[in-house]
C-alpha atoms as a PDB file:
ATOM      1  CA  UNK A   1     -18.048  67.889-130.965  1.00  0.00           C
ATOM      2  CA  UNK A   2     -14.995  67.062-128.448  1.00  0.00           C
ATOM      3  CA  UNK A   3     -11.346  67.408-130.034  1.00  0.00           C
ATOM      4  CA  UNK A   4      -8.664  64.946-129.495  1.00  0.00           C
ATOM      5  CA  UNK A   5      -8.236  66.548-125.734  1.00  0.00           C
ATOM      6  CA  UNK A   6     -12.123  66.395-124.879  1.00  0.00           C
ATOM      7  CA  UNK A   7     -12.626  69.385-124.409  1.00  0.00           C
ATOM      8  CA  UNK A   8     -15.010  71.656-126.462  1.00  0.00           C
ATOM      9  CA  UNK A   9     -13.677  73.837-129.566  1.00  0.00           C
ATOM     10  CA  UNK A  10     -14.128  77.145-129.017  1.00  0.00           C
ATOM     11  CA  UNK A  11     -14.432  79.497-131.852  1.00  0.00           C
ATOM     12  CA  UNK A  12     -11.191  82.052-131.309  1.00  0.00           C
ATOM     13  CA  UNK A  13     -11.779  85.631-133.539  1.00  0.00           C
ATOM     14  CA  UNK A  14      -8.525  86.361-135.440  1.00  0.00           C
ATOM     15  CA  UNK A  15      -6.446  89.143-133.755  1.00  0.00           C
ATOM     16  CA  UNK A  16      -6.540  92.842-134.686  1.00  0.00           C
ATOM     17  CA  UNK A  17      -4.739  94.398-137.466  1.00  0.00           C
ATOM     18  CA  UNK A  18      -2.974  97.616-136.822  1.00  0.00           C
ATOM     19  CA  UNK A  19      -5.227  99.548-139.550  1.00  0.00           C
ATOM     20  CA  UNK A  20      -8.944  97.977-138.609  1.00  0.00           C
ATOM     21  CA  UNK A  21     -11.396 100.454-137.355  1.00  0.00           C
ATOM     22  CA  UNK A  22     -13.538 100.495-134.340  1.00  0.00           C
ATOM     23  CA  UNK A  23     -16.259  99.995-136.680  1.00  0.00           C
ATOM     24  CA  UNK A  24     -14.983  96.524-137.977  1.00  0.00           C
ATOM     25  CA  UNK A  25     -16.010  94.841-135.109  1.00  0.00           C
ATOM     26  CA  UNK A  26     -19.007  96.803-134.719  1.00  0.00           C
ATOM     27  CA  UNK A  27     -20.144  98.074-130.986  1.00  0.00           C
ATOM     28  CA  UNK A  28     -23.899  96.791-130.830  1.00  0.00           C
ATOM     29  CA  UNK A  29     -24.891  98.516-127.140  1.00  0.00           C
ATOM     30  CA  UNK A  30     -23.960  99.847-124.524  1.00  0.00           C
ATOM     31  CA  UNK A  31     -23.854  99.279-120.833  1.00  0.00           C
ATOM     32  CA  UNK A  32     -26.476 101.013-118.825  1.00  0.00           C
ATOM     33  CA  UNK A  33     -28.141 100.662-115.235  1.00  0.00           C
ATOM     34  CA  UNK A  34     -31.555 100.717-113.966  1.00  0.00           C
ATOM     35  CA  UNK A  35     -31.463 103.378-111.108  1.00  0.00           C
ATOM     36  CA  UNK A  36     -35.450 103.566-110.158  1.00  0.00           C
ATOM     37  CA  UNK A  37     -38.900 104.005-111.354  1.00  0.00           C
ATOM     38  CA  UNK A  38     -40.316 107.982-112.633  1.00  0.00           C
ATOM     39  CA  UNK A  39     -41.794 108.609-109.597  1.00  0.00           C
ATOM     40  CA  UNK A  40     -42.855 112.532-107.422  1.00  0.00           C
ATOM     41  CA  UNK A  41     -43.425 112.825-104.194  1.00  0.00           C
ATOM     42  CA  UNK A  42     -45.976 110.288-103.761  1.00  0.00           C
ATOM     43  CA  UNK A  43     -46.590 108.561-106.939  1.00  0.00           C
ATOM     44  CA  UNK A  44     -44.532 105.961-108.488  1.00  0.00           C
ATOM     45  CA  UNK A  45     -45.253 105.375-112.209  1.00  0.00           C
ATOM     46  CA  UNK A  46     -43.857 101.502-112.780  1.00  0.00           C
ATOM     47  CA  UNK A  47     -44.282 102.159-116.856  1.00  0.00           C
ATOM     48  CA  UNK A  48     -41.102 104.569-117.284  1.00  0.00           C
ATOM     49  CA  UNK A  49     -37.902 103.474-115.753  1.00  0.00           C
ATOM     50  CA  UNK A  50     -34.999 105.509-115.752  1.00  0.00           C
ATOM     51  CA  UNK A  51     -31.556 104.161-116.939  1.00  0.00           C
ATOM     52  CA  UNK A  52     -28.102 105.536-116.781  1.00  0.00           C
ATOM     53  CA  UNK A  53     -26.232 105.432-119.615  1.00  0.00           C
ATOM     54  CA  UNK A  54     -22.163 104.120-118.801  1.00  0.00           C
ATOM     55  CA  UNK A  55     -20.216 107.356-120.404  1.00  0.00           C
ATOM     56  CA  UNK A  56     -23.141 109.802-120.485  1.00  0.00           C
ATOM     57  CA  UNK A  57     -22.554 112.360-117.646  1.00  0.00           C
ATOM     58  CA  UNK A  58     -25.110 115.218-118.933  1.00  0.00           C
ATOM     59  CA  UNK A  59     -28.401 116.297-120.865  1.00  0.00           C
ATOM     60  CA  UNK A  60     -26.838 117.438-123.926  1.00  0.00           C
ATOM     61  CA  UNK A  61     -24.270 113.771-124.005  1.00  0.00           C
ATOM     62  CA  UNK A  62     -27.697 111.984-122.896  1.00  0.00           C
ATOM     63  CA  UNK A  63     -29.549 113.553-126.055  1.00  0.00           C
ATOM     64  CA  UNK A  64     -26.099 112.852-128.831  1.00  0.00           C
ATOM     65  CA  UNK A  65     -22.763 111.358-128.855  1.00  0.00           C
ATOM     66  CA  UNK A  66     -19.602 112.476-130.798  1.00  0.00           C
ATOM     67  CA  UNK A  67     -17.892 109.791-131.907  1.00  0.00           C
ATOM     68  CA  UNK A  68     -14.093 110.742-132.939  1.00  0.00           C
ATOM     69  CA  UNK A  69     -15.680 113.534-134.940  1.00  0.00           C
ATOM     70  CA  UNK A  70     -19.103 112.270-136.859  1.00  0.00           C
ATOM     71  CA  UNK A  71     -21.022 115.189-136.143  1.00  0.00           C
ATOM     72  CA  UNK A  72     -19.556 118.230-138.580  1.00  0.00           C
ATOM     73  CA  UNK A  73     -19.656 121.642-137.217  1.00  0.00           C
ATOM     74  CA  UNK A  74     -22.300 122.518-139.343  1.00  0.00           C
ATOM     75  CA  UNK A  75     -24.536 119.850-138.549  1.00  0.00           C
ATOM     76  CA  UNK A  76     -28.259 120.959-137.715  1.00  0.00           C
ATOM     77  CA  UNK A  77     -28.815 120.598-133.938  1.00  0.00           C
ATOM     78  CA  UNK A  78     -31.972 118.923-134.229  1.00  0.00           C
ATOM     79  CA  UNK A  79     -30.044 115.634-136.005  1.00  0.00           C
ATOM     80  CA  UNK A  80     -27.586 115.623-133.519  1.00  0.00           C
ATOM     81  CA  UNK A  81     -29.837 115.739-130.353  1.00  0.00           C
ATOM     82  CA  UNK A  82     -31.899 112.539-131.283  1.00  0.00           C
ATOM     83  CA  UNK A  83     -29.051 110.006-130.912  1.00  0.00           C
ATOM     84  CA  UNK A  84     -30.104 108.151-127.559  1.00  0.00           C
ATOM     85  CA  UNK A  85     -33.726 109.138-127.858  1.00  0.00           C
ATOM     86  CA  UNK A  86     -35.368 106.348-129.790  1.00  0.00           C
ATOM     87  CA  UNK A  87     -33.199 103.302-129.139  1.00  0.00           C
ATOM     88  CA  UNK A  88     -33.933  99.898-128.022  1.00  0.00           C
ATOM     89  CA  UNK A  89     -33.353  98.997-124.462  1.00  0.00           C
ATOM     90  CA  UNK A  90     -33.115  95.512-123.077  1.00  0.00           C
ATOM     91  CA  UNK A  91     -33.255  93.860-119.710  1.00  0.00           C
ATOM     92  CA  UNK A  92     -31.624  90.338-120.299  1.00  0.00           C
ATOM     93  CA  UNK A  93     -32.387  87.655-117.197  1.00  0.00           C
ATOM     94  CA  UNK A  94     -32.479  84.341-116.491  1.00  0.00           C
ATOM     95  CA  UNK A  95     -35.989  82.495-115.571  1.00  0.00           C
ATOM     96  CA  UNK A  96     -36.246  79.340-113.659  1.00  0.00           C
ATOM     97  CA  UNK A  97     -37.989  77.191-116.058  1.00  0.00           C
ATOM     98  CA  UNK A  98     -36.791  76.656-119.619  1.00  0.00           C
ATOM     99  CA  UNK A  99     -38.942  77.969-122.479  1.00  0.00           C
ATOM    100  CA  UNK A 100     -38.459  77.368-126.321  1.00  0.00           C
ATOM    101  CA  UNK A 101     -35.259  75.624-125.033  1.00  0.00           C
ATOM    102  CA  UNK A 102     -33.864  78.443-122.987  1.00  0.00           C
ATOM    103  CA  UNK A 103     -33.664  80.045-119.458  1.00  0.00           C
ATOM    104  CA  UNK A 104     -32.766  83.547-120.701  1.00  0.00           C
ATOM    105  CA  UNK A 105     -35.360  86.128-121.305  1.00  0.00           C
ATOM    106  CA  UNK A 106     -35.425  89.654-122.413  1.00  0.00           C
ATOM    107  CA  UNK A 107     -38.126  92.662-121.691  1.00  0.00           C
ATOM    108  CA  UNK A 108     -37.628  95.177-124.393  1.00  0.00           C
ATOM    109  CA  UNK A 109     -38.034  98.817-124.152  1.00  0.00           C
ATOM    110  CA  UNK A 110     -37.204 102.457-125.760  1.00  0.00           C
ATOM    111  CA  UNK A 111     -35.644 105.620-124.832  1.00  0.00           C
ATOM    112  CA  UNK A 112     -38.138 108.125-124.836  1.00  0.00           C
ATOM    113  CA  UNK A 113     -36.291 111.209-123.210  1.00  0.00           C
ATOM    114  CA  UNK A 114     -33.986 112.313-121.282  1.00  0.00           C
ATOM    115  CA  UNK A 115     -34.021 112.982-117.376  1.00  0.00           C
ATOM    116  CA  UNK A 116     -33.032 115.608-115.152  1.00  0.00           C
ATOM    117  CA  UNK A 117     -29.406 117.402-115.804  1.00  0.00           C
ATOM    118  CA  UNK A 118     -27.142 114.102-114.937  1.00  0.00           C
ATOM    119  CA  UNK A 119     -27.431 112.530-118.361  1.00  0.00           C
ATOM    120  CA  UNK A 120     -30.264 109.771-117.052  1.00  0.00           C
ATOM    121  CA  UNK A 121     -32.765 108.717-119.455  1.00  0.00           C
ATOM    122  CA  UNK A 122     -36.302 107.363-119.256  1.00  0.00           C
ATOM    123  CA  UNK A 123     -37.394 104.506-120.535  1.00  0.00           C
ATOM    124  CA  UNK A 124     -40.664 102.766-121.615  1.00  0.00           C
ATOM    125  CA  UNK A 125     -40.939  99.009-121.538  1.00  0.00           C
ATOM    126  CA  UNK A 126     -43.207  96.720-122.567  1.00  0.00           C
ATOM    127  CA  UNK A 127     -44.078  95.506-119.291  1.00  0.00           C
ATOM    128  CA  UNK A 128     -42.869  97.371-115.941  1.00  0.00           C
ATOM    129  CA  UNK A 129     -39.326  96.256-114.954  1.00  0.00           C
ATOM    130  CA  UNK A 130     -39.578  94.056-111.983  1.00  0.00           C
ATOM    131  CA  UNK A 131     -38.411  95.855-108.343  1.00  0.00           C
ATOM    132  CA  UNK A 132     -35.667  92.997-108.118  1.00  0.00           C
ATOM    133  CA  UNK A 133     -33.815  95.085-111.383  1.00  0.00           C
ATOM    134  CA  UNK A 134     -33.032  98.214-109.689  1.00  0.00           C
ATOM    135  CA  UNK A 135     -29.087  98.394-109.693  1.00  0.00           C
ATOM    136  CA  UNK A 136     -29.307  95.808-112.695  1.00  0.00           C
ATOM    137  CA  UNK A 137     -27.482  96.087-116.205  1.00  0.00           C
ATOM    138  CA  UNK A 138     -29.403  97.047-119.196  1.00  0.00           C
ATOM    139  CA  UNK A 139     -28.406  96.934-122.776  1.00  0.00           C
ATOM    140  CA  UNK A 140     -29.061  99.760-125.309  1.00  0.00           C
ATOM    141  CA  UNK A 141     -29.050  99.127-128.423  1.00  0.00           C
ATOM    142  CA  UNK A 142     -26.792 101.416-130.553  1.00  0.00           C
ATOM    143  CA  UNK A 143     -28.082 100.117-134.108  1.00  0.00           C
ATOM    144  CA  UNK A 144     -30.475 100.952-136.084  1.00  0.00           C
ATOM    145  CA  UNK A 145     -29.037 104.545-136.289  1.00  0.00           C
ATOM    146  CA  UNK A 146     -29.723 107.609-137.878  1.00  0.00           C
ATOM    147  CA  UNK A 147     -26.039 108.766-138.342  1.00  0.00           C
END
């Protein structure tokens, strides 16, 4: 509904307080990018992409993440190394025609393990990413977690 100056009202979120948390505004993913398809020498395999996670520069940050001290020392290893591994991944684009009353569209997909020593992942979708996404942003999902 236009306001008195025609223009759209926008909803504004109410500044920061001093004492809120990261938490209170809640991080739902993270930035990745889609470098290639698992492929050798001679075979591509168009099922498992691999991703690069933004802030994930090795296997061991690929597998967990400490976040301003959530894992305790004592913490068993095998909780901590499942963070990544698991999560939802999603390639938003737009399509040309409009379907259920939209132009965006998402393929889904999972971490399933991570790749090499650089902190790349590999990914399962539920149908192959197309070519025309290599380079592209992907989403993954931080929630539902198991910390």
């Amino acid at each position: 509904m236009p306001s008195e100056a025609g223009h759209r009202r926008e909803f504004i979120p109410p500044a920061r307080e001093a004492t809120s948390t990261h938490t209170d505004w809640g991080l739902v993913y993270v930035k990745g990018r889609h470098l290639s398809y698992q492929r050798s020498r001679h075979t591509t395999r168009p099922a498992t992409s691999l991703i690069k996670i933004e802030g994930v520069d090795d296997t061991n940050a690929a597998k967990y993440v400490n976040m301003r001290g959530m894992f305790p020392v004592g913490l068993d290893t095998d909780i901590r190394d499942s963070f990544y591994l698991g999560k939802k991944v999603a390639f938003v684009y737009r399509g040309q025609k409009e379907i259920r009353g939209t132009k965006i569209r998402v393929i889904w997909g999972k971490v399933t393990r991570p790749h090499g020593n650089s902190g790349v992942v590999r990914a399962k979708f539920t149908s192959p990413l197309p070519t025309k996404s290599f380079g592209a942003s992907v989403r993954v999902m931080l929630y539902p977690s198991s910390i």
